[in-house]
PDB file of N, CA and C in Angstrom:
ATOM      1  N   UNK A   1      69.664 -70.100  46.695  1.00  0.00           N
ATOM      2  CA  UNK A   1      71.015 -69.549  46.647  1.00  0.00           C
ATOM      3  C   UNK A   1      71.317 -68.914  47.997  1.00  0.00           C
ATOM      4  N   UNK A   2      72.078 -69.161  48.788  1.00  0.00           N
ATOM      5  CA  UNK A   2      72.828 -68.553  49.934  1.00  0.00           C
ATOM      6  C   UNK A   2      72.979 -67.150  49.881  1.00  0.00           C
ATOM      7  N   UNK A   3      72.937 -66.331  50.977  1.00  0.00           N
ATOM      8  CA  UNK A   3      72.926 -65.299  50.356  1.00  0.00           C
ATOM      9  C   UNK A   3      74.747 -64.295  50.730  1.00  0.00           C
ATOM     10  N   UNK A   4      75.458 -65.772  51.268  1.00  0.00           N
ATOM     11  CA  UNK A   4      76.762 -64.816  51.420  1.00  0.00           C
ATOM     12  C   UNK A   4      77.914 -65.565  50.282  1.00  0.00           C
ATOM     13  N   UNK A   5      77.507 -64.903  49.007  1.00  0.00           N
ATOM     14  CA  UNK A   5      78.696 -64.970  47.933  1.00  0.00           C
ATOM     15  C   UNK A   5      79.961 -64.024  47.847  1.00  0.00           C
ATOM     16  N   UNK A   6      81.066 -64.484  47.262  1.00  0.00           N
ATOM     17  CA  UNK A   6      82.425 -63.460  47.228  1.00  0.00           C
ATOM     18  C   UNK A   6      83.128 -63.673  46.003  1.00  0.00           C
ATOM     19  N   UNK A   7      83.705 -62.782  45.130  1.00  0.00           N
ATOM     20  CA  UNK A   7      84.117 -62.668  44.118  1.00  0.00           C
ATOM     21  C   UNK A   7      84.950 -63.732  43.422  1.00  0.00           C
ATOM     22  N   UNK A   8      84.988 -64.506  42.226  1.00  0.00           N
ATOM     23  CA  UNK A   8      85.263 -65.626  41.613  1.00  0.00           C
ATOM     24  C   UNK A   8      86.672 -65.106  41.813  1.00  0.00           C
ATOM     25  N   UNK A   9      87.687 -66.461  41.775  1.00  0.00           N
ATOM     26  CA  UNK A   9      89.239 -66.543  41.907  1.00  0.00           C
ATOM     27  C   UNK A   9      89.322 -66.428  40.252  1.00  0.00           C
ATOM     28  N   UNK A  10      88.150 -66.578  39.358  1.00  0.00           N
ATOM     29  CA  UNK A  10      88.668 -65.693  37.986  1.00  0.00           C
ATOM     30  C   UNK A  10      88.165 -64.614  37.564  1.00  0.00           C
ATOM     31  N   UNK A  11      87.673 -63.894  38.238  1.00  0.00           N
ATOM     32  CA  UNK A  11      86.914 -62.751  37.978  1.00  0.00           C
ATOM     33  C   UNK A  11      87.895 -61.419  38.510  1.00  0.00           C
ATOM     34  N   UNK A  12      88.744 -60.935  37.751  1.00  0.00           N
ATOM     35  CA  UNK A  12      89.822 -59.588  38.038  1.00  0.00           C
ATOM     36  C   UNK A  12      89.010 -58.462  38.030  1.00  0.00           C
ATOM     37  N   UNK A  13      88.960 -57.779  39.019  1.00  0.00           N
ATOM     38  CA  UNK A  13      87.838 -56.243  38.975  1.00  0.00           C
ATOM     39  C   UNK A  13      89.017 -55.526  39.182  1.00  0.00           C
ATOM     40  N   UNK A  14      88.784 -53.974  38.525  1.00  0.00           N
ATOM     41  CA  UNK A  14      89.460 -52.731  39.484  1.00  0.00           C
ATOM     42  C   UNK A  14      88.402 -51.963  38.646  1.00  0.00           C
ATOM     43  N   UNK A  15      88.611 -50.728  40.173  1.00  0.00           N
ATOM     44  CA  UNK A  15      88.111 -49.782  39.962  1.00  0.00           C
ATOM     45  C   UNK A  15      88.498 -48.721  38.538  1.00  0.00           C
ATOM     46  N   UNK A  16      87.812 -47.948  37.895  1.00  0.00           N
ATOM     47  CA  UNK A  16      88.132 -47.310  36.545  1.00  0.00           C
ATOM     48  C   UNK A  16      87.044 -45.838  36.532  1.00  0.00           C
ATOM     49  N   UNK A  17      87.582 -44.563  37.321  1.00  0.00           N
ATOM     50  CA  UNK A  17      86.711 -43.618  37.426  1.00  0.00           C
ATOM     51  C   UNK A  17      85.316 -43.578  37.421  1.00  0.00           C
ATOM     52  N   UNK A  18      85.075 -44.424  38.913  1.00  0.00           N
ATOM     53  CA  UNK A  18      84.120 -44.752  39.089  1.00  0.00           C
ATOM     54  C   UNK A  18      83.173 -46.094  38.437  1.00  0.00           C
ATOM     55  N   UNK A  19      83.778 -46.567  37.698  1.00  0.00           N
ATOM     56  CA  UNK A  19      83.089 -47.958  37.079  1.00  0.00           C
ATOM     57  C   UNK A  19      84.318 -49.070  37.510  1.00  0.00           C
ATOM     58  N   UNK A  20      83.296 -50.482  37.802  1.00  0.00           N
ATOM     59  CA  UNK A  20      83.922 -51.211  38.156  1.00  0.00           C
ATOM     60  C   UNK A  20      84.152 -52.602  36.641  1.00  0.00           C
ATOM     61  N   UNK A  21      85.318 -52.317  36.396  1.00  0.00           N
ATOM     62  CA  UNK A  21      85.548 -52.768  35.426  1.00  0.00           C
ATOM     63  C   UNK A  21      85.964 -55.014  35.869  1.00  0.00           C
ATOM     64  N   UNK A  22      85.479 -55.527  35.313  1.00  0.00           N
ATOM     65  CA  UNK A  22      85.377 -56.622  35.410  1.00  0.00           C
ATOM     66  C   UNK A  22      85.993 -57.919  34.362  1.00  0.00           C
ATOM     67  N   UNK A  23      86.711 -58.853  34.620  1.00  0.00           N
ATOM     68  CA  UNK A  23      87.675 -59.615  33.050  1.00  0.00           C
ATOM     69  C   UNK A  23      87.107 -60.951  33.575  1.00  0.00           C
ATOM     70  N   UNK A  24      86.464 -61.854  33.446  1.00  0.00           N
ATOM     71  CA  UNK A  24      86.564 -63.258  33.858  1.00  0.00           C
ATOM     72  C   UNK A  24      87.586 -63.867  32.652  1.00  0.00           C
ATOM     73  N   UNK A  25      88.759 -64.238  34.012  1.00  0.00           N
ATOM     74  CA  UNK A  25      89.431 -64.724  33.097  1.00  0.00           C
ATOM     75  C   UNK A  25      89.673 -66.410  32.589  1.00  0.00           C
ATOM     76  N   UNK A  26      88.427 -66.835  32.681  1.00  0.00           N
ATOM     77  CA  UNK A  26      87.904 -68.367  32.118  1.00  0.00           C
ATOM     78  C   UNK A  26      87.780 -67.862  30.577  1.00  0.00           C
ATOM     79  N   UNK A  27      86.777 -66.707  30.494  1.00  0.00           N
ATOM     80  CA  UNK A  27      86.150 -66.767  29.067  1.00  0.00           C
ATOM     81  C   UNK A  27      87.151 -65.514  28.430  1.00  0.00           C
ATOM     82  N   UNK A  28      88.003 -64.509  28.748  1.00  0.00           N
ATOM     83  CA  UNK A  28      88.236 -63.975  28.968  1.00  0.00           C
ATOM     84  C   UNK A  28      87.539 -62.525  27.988  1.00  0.00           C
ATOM     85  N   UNK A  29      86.261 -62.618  28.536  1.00  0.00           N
ATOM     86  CA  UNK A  29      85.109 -61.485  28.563  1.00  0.00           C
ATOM     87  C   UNK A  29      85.121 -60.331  29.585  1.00  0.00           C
ATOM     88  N   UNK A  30      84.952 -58.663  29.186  1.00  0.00           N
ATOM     89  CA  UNK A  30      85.172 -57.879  29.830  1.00  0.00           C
ATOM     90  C   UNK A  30      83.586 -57.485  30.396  1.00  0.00           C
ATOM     91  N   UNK A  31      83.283 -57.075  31.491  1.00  0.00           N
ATOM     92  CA  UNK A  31      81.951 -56.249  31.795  1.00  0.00           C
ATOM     93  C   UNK A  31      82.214 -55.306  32.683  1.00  0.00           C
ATOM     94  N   UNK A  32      81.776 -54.467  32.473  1.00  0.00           N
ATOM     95  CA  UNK A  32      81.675 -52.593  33.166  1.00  0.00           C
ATOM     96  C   UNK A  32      80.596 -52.699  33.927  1.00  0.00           C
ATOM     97  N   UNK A  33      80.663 -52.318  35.097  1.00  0.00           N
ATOM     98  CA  UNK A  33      79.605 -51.702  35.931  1.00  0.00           C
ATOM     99  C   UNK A  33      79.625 -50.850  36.430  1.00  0.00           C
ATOM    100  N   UNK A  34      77.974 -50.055  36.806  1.00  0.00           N
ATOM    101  CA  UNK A  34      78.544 -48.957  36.870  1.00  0.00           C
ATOM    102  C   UNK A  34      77.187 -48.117  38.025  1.00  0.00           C
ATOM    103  N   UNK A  35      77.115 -47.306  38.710  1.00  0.00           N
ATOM    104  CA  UNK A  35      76.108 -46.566  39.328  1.00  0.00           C
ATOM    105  C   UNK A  35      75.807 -48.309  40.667  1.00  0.00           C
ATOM    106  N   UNK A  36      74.802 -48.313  40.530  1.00  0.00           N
ATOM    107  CA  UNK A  36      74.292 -49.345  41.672  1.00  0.00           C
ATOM    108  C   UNK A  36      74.658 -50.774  41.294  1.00  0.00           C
ATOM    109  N   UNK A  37      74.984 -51.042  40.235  1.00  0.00           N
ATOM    110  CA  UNK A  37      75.753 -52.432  40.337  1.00  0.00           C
ATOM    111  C   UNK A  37      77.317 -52.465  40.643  1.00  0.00           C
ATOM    112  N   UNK A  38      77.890 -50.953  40.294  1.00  0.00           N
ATOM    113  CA  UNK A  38      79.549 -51.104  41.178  1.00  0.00           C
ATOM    114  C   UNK A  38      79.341 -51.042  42.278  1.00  0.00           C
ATOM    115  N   UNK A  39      78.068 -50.692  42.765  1.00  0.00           N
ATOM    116  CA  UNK A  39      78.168 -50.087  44.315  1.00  0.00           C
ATOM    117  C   UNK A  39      77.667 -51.715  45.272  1.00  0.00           C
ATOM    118  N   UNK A  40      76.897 -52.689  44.719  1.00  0.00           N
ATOM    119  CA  UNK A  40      76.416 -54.061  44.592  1.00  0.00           C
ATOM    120  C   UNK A  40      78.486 -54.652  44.713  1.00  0.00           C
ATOM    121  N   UNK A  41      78.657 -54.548  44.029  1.00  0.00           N
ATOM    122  CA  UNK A  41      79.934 -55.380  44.216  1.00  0.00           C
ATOM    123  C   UNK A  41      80.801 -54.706  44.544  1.00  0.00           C
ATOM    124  N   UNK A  42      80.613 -53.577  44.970  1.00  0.00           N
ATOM    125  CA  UNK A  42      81.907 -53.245  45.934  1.00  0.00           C
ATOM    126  C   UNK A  42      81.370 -53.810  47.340  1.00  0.00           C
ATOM    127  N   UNK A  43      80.032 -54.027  47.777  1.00  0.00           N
ATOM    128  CA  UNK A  43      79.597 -54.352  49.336  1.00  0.00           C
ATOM    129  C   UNK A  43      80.179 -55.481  49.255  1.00  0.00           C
ATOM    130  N   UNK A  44      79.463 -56.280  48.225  1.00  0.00           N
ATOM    131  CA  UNK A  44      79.997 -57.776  48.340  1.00  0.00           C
ATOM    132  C   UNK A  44      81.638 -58.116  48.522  1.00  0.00           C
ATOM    133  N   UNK A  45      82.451 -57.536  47.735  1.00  0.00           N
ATOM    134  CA  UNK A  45      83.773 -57.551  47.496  1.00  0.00           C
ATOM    135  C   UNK A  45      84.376 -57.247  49.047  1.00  0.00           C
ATOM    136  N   UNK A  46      83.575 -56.133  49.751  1.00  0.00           N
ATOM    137  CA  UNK A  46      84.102 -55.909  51.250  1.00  0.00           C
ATOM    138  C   UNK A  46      83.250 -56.635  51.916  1.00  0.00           C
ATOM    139  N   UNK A  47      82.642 -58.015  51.850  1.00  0.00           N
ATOM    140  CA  UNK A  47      82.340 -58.794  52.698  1.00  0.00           C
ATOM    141  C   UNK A  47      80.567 -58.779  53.140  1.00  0.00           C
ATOM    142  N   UNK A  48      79.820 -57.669  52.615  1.00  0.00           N
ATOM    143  CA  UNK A  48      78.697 -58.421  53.040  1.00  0.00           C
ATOM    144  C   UNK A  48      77.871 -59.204  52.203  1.00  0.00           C
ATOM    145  N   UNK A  49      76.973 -59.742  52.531  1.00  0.00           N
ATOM    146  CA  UNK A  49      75.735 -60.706  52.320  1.00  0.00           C
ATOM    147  C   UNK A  49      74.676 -59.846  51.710  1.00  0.00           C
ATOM    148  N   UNK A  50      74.221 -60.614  50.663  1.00  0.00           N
ATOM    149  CA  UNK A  50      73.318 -59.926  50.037  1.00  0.00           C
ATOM    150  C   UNK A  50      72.503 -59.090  50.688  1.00  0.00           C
ATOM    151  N   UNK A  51      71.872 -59.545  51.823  1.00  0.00           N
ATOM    152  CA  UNK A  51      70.615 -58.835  52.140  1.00  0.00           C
ATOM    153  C   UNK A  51      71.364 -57.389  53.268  1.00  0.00           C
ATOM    154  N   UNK A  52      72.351 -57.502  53.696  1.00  0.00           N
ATOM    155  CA  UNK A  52      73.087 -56.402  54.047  1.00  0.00           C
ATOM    156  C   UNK A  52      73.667 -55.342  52.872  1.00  0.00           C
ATOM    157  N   UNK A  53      73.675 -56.056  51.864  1.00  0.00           N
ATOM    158  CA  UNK A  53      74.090 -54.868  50.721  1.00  0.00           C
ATOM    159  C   UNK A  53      72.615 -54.452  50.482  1.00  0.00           C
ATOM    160  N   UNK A  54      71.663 -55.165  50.182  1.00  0.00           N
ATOM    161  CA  UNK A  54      70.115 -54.104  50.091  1.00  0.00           C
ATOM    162  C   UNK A  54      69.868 -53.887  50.708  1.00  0.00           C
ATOM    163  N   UNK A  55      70.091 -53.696  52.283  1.00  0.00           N
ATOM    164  CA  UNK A  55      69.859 -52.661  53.319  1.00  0.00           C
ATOM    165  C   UNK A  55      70.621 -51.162  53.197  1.00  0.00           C
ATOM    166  N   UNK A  56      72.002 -51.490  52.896  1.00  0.00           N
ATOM    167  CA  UNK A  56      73.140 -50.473  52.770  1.00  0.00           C
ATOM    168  C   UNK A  56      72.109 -49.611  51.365  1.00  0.00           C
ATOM    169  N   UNK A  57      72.305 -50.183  50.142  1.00  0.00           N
ATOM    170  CA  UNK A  57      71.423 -49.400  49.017  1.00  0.00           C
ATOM    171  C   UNK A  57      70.313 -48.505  49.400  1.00  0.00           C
ATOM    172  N   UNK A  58      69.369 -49.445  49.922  1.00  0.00           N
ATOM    173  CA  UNK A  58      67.897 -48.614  50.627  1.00  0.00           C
ATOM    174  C   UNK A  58      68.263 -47.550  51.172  1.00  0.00           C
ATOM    175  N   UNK A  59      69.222 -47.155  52.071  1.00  0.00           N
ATOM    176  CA  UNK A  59      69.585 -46.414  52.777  1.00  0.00           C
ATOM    177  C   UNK A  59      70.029 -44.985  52.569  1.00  0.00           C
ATOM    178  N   UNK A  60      71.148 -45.727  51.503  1.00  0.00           N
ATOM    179  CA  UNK A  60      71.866 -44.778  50.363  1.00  0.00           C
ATOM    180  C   UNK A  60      71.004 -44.010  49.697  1.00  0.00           C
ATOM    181  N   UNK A  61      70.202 -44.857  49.136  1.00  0.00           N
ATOM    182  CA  UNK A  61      69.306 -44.082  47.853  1.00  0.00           C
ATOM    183  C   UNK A  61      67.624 -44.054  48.433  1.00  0.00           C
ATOM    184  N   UNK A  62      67.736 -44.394  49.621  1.00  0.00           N
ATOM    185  CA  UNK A  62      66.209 -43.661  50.341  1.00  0.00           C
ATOM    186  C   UNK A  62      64.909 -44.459  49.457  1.00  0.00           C
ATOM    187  N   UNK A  63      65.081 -45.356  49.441  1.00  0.00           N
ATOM    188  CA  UNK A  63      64.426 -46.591  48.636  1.00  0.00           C
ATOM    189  C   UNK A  63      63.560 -47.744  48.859  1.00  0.00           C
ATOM    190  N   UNK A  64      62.680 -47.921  48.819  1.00  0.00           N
ATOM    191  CA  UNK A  64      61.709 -48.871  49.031  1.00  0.00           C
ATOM    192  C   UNK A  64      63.137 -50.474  49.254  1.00  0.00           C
ATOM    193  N   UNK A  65      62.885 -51.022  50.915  1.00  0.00           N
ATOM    194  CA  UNK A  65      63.759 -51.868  51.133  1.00  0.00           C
ATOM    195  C   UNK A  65      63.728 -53.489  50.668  1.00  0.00           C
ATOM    196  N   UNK A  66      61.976 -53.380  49.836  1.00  0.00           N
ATOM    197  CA  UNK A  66      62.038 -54.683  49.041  1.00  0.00           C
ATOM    198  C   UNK A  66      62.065 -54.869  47.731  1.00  0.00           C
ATOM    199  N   UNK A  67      61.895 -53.321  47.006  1.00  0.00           N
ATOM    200  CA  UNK A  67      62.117 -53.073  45.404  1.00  0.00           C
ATOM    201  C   UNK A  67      63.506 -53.677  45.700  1.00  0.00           C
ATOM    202  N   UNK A  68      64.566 -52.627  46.401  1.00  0.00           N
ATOM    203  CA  UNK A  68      65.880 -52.963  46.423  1.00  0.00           C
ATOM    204  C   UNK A  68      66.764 -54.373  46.367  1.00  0.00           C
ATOM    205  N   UNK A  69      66.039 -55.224  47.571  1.00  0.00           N
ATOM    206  CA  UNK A  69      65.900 -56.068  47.876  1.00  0.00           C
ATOM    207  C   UNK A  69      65.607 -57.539  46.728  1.00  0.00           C
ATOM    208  N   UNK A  70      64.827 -57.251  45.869  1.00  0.00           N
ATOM    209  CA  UNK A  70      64.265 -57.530  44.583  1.00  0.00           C
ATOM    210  C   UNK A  70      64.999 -57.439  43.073  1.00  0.00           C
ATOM    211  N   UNK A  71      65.866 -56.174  43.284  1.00  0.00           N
ATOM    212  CA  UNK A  71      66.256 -55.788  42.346  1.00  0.00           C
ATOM    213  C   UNK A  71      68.013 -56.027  42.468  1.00  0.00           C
ATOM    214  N   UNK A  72      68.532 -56.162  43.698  1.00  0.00           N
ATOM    215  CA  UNK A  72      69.698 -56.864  44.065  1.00  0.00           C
ATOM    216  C   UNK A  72      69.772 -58.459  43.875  1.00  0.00           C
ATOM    217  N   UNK A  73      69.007 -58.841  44.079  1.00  0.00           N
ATOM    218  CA  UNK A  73      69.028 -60.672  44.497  1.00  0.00           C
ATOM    219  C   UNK A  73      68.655 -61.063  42.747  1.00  0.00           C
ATOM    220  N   UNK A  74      68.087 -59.771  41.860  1.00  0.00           N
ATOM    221  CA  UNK A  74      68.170 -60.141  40.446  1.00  0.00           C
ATOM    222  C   UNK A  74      69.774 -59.977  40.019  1.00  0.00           C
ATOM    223  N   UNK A  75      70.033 -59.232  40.039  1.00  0.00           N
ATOM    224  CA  UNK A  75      71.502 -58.307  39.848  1.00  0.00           C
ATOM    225  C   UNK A  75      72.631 -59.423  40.152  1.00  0.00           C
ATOM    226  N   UNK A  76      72.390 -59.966  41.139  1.00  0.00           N
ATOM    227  CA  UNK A  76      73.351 -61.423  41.945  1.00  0.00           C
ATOM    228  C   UNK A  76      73.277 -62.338  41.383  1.00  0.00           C
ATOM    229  N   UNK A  77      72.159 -63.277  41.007  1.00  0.00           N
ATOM    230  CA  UNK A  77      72.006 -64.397  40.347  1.00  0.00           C
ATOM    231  C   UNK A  77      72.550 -64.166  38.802  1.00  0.00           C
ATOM    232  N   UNK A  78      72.575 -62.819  38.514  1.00  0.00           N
ATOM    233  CA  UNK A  78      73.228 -62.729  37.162  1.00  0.00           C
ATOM    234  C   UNK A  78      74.616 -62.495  37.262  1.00  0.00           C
ATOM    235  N   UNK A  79      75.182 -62.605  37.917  1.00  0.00           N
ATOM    236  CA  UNK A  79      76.589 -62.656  38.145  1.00  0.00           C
ATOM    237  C   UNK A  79      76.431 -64.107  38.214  1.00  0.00           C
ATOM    238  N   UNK A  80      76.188 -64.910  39.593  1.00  0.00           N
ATOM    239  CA  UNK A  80      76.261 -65.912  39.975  1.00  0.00           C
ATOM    240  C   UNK A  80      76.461 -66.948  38.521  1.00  0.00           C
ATOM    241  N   UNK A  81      75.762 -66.658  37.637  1.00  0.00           N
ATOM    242  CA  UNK A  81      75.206 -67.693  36.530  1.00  0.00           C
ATOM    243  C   UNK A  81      76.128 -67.078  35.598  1.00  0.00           C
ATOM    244  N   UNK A  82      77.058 -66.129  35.469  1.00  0.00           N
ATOM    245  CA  UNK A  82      78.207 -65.648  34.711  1.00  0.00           C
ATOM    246  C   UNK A  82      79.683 -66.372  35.142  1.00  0.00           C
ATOM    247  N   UNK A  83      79.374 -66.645  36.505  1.00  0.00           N
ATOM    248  CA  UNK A  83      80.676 -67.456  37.170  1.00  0.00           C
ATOM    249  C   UNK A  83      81.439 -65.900  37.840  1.00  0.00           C
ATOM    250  N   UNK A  84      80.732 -65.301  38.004  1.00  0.00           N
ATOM    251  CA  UNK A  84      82.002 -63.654  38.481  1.00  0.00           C
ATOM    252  C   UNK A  84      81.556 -63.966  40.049  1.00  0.00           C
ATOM    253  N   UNK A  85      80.225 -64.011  40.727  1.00  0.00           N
ATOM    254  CA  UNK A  85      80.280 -64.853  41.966  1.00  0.00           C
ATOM    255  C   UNK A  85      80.050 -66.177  42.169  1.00  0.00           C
ATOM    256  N   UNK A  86      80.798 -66.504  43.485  1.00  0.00           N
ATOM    257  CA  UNK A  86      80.620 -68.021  43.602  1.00  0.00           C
ATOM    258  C   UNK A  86      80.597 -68.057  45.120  1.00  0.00           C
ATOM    259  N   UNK A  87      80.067 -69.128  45.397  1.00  0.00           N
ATOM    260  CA  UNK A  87      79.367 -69.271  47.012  1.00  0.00           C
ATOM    261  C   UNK A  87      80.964 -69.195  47.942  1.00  0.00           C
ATOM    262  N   UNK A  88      80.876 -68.856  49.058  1.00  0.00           N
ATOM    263  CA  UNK A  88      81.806 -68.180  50.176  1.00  0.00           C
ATOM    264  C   UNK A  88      82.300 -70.108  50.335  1.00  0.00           C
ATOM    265  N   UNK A  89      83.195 -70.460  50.428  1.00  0.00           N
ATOM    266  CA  UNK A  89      84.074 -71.601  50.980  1.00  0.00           C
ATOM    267  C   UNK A  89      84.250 -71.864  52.221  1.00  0.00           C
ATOM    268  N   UNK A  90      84.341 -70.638  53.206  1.00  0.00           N
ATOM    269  CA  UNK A  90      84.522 -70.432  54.431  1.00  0.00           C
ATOM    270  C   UNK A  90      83.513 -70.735  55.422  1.00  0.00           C
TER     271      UNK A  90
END
């Protein structure tokens, strides 16, 4: 998997006091995120690449940079395989 994905043309997010509220509107299923997975797709959403968002995390939260690393690229492929990301076009 590539590691520069960007948010599905059916996947509607907004922010919701601090949780990032999520609609794919194929299935039209809701998912909440919230703590380090809103913070996971807000990097992505402003443009970086996976392995720049688990640098940014590590950083943030003073964190072992391959747990993170590990625990992001899980976090991604489960979107990816939901259809909420899809590989960059550009």
């Amino acid at each position: 998997m590539p590691s520069r994905l960007v948010p599905s043309p059916d996947a509607l997010a907004r922010e919701l006091n601090g949780e990032i509220l999520l609609l794919d509107l194929r299935t039209s299923h809701y998912f909440g995120l919230t703590g380090t997975g809103a913070r996971v797709w807000q990097l992505i959403e402003a443009g970086h690449d996976i392995d720049a968002a688990a640098d940014i995390l590590a950083r943030e939260y003073a964190a072992d940079p391959l747990v993170i690393q590990d625990e992001v690229a899980a976090f991604v492929q489960d979107l990816v395989a939901r259809g909420l990301l899809v590989r960059d076009s550009a």
